[in-house]
N, C-alpha and C. Protein backbone atom coordinates (compact mmCIF):
# COMPACT_ATOMS: atom_id res chain seq x y z
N UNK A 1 -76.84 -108.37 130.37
CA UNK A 1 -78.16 -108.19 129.81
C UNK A 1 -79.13 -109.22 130.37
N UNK A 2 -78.77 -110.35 130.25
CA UNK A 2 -79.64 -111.64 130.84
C UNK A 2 -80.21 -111.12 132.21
N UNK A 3 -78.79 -110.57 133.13
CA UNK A 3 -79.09 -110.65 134.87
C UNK A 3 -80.08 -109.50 134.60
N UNK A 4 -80.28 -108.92 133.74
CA UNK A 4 -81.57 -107.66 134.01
C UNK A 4 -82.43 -107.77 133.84
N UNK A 5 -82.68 -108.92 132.45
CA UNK A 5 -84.00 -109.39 132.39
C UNK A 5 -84.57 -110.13 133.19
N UNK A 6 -83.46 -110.78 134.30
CA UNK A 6 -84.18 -111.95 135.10
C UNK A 6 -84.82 -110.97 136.51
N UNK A 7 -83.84 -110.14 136.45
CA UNK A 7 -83.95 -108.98 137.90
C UNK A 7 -85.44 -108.14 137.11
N UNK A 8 -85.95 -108.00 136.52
CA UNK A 8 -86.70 -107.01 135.36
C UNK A 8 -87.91 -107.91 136.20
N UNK A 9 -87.72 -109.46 135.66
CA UNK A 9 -89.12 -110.08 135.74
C UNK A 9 -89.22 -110.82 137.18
N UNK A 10 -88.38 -110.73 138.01
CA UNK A 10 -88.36 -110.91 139.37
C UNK A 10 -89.24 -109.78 140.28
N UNK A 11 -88.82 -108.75 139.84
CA UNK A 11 -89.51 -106.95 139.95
C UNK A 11 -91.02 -107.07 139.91
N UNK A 12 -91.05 -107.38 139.00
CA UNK A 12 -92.43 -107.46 138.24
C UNK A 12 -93.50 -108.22 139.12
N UNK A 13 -92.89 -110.14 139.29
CA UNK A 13 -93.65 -110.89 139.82
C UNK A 13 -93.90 -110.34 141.51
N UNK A 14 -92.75 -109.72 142.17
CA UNK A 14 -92.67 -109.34 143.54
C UNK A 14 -93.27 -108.35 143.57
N UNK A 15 -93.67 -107.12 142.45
CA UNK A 15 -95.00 -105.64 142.54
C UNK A 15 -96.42 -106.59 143.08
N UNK A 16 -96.63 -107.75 142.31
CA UNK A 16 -98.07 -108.84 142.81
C UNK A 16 -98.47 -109.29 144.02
N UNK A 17 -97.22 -109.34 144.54
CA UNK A 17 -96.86 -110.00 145.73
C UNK A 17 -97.50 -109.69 146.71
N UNK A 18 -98.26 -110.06 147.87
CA UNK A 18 -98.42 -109.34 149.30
C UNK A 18 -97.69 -110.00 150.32
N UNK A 19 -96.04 -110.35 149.62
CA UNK A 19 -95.26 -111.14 150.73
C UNK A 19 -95.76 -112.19 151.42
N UNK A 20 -96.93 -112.76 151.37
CA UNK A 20 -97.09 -113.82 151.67
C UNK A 20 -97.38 -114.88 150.63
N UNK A 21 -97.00 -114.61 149.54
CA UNK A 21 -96.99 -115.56 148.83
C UNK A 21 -98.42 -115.16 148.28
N UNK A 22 -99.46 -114.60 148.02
CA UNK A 22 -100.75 -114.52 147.67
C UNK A 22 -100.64 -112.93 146.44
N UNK A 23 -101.08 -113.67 145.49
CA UNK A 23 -100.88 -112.16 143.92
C UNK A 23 -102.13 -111.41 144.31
N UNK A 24 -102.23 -110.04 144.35
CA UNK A 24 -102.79 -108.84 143.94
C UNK A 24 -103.77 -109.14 142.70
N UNK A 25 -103.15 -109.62 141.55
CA UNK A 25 -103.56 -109.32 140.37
C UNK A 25 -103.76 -110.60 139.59
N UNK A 26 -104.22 -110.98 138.62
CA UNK A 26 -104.05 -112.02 137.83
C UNK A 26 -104.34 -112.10 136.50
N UNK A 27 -103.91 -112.45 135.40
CA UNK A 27 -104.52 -112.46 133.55
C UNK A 27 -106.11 -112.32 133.60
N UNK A 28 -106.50 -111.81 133.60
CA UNK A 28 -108.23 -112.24 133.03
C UNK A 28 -108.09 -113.59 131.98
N UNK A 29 -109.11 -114.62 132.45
CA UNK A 29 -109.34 -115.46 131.84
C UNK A 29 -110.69 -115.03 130.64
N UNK A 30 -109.97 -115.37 128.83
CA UNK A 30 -111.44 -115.34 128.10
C UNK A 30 -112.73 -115.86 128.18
N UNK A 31 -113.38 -115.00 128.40
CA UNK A 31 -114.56 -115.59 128.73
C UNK A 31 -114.75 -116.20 129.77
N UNK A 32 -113.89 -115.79 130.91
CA UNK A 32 -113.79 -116.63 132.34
C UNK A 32 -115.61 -115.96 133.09
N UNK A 33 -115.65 -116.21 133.94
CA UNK A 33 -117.01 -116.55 135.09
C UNK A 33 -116.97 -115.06 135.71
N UNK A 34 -117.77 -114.88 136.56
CA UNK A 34 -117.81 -113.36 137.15
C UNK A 34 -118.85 -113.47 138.35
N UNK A 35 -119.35 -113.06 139.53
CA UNK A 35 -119.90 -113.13 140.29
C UNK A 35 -119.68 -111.69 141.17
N UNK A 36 -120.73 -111.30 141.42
CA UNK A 36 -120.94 -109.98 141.93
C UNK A 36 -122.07 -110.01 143.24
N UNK A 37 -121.16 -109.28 144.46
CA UNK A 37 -121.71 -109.68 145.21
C UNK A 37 -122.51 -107.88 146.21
N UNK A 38 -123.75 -107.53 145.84
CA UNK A 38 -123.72 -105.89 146.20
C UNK A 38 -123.88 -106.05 147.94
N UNK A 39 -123.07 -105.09 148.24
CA UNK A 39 -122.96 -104.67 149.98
C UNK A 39 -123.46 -104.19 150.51
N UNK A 40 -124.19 -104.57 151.52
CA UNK A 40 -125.53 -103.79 152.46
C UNK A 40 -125.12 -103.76 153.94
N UNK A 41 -125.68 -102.39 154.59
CA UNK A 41 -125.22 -102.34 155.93
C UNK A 41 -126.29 -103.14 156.48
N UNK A 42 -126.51 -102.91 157.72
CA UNK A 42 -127.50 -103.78 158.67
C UNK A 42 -128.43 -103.03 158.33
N UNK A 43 -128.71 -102.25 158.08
CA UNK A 43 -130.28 -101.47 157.70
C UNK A 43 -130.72 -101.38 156.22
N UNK A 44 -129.75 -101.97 155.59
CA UNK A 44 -130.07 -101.99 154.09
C UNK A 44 -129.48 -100.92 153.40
N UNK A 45 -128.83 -100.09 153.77
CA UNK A 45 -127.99 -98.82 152.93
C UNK A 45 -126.60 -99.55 151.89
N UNK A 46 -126.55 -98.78 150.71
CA UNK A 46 -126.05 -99.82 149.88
C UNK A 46 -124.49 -99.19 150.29
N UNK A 47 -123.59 -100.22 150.71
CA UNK A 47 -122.16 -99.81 150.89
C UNK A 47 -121.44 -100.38 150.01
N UNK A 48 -121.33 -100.52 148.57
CA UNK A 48 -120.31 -100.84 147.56
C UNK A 48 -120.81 -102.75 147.07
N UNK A 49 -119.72 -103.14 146.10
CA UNK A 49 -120.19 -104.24 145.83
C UNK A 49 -118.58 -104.97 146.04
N UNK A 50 -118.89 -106.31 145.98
CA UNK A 50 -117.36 -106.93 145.70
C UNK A 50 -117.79 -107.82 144.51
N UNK A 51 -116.23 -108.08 143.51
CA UNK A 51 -116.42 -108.98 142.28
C UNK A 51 -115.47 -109.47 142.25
N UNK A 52 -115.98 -110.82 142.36
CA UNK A 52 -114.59 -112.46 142.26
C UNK A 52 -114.90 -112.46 140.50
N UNK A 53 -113.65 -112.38 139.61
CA UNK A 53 -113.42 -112.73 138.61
C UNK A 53 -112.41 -113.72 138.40
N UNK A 54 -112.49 -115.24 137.18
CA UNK A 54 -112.01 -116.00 136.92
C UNK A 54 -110.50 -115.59 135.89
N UNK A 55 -109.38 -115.34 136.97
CA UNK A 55 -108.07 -115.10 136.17
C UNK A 55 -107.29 -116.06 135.88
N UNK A 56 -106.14 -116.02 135.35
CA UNK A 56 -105.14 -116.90 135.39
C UNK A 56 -104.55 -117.42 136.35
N UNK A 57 -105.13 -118.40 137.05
CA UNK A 57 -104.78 -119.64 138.40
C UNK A 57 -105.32 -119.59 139.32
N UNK A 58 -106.71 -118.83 139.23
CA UNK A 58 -107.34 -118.75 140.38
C UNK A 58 -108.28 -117.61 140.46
N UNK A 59 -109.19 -116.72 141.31
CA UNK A 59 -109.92 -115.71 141.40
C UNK A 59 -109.34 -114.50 141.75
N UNK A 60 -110.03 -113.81 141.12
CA UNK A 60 -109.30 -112.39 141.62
C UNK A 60 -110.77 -111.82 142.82
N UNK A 61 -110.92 -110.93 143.39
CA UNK A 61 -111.52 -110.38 144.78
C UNK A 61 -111.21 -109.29 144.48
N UNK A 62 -112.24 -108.07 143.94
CA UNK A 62 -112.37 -106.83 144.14
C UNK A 62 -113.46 -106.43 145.58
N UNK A 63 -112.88 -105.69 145.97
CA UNK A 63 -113.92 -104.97 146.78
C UNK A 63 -113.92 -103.27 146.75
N UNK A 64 -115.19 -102.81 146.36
CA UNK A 64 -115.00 -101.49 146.25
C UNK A 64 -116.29 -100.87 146.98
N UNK A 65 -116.25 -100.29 148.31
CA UNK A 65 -116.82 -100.01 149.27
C UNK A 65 -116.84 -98.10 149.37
N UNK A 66 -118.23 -97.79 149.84
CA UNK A 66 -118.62 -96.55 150.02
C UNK A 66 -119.42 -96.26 151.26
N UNK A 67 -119.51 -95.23 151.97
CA UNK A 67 -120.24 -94.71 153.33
C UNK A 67 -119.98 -95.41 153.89
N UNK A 68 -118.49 -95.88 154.29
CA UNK A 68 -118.07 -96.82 155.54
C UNK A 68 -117.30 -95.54 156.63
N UNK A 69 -116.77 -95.42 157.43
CA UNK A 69 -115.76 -95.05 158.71
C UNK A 69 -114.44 -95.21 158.20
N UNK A 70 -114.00 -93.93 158.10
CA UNK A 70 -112.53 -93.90 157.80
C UNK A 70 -111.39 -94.97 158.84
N UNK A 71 -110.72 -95.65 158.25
CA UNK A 71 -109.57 -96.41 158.92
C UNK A 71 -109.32 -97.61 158.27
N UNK A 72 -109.28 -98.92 158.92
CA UNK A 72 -108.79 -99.84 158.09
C UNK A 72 -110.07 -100.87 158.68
N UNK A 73 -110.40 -101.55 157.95
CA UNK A 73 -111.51 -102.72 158.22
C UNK A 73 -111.00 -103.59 157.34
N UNK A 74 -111.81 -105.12 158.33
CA UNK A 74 -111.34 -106.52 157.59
C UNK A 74 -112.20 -106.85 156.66
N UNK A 75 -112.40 -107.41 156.20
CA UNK A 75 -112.26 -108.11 154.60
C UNK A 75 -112.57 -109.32 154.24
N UNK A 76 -113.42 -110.27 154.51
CA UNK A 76 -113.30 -111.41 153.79
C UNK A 76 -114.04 -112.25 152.69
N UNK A 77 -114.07 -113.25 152.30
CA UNK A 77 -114.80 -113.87 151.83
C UNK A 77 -115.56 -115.12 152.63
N UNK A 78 -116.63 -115.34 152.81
CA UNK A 78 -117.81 -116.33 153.87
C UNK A 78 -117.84 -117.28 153.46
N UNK A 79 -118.78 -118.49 154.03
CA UNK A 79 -119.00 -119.70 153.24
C UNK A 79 -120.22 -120.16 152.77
N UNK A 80 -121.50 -119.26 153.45
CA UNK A 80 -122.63 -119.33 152.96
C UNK A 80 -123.24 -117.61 152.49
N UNK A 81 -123.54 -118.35 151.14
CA UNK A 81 -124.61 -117.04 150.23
C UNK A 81 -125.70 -116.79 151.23
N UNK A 82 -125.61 -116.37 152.47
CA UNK A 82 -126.67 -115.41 153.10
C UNK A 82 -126.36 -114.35 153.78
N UNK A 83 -126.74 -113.11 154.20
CA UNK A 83 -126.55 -111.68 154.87
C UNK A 83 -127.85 -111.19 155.89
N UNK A 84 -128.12 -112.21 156.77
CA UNK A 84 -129.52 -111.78 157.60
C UNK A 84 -128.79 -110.78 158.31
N UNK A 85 -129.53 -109.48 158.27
CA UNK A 85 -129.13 -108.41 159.53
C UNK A 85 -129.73 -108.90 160.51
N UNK A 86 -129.25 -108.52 161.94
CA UNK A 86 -128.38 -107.05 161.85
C UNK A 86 -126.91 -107.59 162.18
N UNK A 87 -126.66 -109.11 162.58
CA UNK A 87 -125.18 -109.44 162.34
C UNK A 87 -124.69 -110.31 161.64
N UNK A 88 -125.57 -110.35 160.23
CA UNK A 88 -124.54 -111.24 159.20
C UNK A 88 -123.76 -112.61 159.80
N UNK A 89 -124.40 -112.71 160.69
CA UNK A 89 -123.66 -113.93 161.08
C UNK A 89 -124.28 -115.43 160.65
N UNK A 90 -125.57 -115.03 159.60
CA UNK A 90 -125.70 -116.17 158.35
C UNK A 90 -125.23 -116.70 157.47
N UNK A 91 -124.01 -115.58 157.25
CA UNK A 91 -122.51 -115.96 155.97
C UNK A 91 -121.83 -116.80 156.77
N UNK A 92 -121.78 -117.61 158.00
CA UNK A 92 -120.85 -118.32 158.57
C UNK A 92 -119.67 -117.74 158.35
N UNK A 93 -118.66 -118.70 158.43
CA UNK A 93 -116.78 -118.33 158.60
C UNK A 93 -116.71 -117.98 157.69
N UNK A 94 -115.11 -118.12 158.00
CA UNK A 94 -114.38 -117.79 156.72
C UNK A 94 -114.67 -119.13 155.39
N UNK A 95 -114.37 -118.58 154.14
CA UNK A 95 -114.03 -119.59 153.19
C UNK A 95 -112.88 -120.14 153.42
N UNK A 96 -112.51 -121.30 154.21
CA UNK A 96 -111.46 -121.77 154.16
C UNK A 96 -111.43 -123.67 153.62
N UNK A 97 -111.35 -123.93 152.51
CA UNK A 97 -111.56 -124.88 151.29
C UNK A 97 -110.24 -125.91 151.34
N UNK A 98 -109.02 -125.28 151.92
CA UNK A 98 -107.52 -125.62 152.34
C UNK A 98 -107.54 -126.45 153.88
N UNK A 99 -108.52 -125.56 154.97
CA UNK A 99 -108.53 -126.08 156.15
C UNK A 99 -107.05 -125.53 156.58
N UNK A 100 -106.96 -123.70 156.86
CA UNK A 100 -105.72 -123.62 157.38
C UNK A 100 -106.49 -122.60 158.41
N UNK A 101 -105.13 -122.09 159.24
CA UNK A 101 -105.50 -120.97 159.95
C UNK A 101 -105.46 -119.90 159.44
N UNK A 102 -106.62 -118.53 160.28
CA UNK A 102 -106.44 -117.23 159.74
C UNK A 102 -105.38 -116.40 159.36
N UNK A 103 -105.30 -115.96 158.55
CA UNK A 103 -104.43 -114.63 157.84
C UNK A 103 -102.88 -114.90 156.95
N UNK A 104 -102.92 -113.84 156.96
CA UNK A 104 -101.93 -114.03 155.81
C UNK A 104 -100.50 -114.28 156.97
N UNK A 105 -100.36 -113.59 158.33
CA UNK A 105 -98.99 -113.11 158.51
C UNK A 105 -99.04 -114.93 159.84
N UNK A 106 -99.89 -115.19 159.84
CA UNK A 106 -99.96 -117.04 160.08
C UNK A 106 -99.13 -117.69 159.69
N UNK A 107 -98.16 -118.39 160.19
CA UNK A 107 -97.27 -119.48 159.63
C UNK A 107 -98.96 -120.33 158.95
N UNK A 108 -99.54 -120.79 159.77
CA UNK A 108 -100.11 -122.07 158.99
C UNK A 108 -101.51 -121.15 158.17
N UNK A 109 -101.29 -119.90 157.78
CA UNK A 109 -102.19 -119.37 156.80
C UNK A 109 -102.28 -119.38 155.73
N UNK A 110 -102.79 -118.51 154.88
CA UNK A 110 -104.32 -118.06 155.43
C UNK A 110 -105.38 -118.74 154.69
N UNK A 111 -106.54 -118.81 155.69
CA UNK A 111 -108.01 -118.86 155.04
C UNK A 111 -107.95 -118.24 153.37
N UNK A 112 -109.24 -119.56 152.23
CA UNK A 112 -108.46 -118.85 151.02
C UNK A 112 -109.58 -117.38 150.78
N UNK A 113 -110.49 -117.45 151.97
CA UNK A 113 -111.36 -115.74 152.27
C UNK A 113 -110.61 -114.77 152.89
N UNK A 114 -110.03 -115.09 153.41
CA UNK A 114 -108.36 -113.82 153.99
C UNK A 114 -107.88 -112.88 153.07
N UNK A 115 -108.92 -111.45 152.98
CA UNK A 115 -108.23 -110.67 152.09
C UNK A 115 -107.86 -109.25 152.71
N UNK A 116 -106.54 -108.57 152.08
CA UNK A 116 -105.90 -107.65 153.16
C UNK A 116 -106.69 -106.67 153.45
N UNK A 117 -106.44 -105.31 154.74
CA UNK A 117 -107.33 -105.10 154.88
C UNK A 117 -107.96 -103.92 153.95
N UNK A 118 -109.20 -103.65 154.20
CA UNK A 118 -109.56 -102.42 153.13
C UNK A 118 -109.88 -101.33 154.27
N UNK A 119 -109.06 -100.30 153.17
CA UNK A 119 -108.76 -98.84 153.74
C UNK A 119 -109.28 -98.18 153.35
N UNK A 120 -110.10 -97.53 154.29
CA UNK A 120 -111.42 -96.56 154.40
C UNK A 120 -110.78 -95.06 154.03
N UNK A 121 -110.91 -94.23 153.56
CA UNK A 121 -110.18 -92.77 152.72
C UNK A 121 -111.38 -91.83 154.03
N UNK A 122 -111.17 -90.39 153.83
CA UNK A 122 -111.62 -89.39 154.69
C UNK A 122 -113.50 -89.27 154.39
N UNK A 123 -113.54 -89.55 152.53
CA UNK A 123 -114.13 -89.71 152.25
C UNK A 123 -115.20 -90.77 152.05
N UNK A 124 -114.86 -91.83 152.66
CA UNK A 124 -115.73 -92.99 153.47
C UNK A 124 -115.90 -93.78 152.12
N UNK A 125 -114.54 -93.61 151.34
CA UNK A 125 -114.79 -95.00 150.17
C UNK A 125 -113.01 -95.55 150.16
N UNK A 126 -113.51 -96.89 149.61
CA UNK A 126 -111.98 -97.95 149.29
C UNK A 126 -111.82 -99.01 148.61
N UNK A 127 -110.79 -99.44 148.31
CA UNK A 127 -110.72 -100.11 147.39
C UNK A 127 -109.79 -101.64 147.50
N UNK A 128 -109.99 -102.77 147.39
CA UNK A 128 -109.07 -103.22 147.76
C UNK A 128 -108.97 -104.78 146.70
N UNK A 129 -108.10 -105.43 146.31
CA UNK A 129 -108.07 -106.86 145.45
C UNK A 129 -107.08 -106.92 145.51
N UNK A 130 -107.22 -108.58 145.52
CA UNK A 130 -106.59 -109.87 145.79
C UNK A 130 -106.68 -111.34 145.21
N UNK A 131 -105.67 -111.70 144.28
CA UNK A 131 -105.95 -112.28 143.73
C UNK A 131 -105.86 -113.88 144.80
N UNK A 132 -106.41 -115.51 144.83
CA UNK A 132 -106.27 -116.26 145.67
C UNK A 132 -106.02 -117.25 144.03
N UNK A 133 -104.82 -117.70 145.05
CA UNK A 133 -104.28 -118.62 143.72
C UNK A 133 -104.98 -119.86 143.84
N UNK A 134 -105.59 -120.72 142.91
CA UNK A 134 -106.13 -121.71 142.71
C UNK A 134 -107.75 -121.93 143.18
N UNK A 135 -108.06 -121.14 143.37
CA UNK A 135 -109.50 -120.67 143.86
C UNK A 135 -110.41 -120.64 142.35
N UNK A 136 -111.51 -121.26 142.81
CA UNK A 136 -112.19 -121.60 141.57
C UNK A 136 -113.54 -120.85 141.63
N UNK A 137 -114.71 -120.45 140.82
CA UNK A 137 -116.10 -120.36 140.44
C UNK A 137 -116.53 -121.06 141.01
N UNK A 138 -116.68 -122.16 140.77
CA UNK A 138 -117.09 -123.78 141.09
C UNK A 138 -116.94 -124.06 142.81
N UNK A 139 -116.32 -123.63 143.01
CA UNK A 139 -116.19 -124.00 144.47
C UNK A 139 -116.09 -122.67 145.50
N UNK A 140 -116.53 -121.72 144.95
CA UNK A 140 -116.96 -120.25 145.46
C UNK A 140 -118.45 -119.93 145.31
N UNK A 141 -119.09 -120.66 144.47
CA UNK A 141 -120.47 -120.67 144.19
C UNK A 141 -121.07 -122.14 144.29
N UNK A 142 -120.50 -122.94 145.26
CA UNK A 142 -121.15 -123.95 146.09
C UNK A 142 -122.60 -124.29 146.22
N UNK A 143 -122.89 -125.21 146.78
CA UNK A 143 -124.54 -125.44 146.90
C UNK A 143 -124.91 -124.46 147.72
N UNK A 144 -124.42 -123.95 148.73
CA UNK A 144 -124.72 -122.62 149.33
C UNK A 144 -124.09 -121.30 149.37
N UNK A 145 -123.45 -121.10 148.26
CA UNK A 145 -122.99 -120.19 147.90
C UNK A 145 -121.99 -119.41 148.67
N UNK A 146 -121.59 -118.13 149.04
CA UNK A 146 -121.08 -117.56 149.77
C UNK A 146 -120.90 -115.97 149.53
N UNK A 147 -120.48 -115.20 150.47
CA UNK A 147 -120.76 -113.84 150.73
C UNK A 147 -119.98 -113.41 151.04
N UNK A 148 -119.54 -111.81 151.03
CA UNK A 148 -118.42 -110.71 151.22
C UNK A 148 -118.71 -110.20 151.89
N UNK A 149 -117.87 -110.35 153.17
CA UNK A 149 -118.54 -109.62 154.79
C UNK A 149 -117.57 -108.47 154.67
N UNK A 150 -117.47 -107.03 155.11
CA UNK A 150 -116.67 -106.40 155.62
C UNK A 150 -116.89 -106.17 157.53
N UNK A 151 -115.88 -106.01 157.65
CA UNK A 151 -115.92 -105.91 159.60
C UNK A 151 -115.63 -104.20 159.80
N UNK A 152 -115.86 -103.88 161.16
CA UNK A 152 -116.14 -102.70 161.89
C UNK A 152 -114.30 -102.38 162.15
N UNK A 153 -113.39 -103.75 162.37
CA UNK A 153 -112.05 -102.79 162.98
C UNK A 153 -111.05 -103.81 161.57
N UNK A 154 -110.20 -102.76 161.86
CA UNK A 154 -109.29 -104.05 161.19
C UNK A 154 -108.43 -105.24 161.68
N UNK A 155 -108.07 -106.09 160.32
CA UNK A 155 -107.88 -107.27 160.83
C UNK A 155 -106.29 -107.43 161.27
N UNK A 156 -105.69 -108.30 161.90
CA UNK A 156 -104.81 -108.46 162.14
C UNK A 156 -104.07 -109.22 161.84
N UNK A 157 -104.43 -110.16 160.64
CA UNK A 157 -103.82 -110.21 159.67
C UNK A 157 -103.10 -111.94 160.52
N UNK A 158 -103.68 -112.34 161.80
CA UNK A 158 -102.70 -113.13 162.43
C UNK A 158 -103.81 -114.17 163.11
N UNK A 159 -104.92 -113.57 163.82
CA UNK A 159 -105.52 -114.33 164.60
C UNK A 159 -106.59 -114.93 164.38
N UNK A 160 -106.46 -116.31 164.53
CA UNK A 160 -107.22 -117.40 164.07
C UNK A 160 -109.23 -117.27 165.58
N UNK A 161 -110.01 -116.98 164.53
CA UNK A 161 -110.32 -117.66 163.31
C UNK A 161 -110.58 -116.56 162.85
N UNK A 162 -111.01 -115.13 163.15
CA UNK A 162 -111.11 -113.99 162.36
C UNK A 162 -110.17 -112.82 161.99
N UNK A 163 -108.98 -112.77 162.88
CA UNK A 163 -108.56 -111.57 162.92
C UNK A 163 -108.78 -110.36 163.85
N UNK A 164 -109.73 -111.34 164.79
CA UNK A 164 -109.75 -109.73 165.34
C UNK A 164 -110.31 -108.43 165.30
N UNK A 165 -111.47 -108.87 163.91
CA UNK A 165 -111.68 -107.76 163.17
C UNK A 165 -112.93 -106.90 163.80
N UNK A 166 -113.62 -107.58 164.74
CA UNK A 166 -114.87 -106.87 165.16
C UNK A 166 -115.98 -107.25 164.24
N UNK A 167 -116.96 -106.72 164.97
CA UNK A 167 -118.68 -107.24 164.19
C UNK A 167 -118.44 -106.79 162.67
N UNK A 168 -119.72 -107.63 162.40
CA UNK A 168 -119.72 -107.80 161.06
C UNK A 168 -121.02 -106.24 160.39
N UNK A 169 -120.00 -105.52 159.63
CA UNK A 169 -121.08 -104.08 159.47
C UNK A 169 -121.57 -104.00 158.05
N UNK A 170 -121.40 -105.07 157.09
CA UNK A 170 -121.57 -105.08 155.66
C UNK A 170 -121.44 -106.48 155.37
N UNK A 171 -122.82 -106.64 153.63
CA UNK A 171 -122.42 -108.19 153.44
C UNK A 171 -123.12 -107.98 152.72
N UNK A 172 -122.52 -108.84 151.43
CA UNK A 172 -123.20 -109.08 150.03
C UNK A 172 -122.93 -110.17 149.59
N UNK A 173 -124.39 -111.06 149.01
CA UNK A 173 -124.17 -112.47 148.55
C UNK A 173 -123.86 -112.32 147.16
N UNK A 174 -122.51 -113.38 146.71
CA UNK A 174 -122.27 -113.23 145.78
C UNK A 174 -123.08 -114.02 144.65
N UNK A 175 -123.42 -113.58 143.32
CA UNK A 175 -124.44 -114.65 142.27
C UNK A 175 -123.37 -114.41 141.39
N UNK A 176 -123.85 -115.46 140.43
CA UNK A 176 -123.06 -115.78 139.07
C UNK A 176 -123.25 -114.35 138.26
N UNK A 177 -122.84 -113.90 137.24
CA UNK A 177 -123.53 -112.97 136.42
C UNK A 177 -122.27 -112.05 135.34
């Protein structure tokens, strides 16, 4: 009976898992923080929003994206709250707060903005979260805040400093709220 409960809650913690050690999911914290960040292409067409919520040990990272290109595109979280079109390349890098290299499948990874990639449906919407363990409000909403870029290809999950992922086709600054 014991070995099942331990195999039961081994199950459980490894469904969270994205094998690299980084949870999917996390407790909602009461009354924890929330920040919402809405997604704009380079011309201003609204492509979905992403929402960092304050869970148990860290942030959770929704992204839920619409009128994108079916396939897989990268994903991250930036280090500055800005989105100047037409290449977003005002959000700077990645959020990386650790000082490691890109991605998850990195021995010395990942960036704690490294989130897997999001998969575009026939119907040009997707969905994707990730929880980053020990990731705070406080240090995601910085003196310059930071932003949710999505990219044109997907990422590769390996190569430092982006992945690989191609230009930047979406970006929303995240605010408190």
């Amino acid at each position: 009976m014991r070995v099942m409960v331990v195999m039961a809650g081994a199950l459980a913690l490894a469904a969270c898992n994205d094998g690299e050690g980084r949870m999917h999911t996390g407790a909602p914290v009461a009354g924890g923080a929330r920040a919402v960040a809405l997604l704009k292409s380079a011309t201003g067409a609204d492509i979905g929003r992403a929402t960092a919520t304050e869970v148990a040990g860290g942030l959770r990272i929704t992204v839920d994206a619409k009128a994108l290109a079916p396939g897989k595109h990268g994903a991250h979280v930036h280090t500055a709250g800005r989105c100047d079109a037409p290449d977003f390349a005002s959000a700077g890098g990645h959020w990386n707060p650790t000082n490691m290299k890109h991605g998850a499948m990195n021995p010395q990874g990942p960036h704690e903005g490294d989130l897997p990639n999001l998969e575009i449906d026939s119907r040009g919407r997707g969905t994707v979260a990730m929880m980053i363990p020990g990731a705070t409000m406080t240090g995601l909403l910085d003196t310059d805040g930071a932003a949710l870029v999505i990219h044109a290809s997907a990422d590769d999950l390996m190569t430092d400093p982006a992945g690989n992922s191609g230009a930047r086709i979406a970006c929303g600054v995240f605010q408190a709220g």
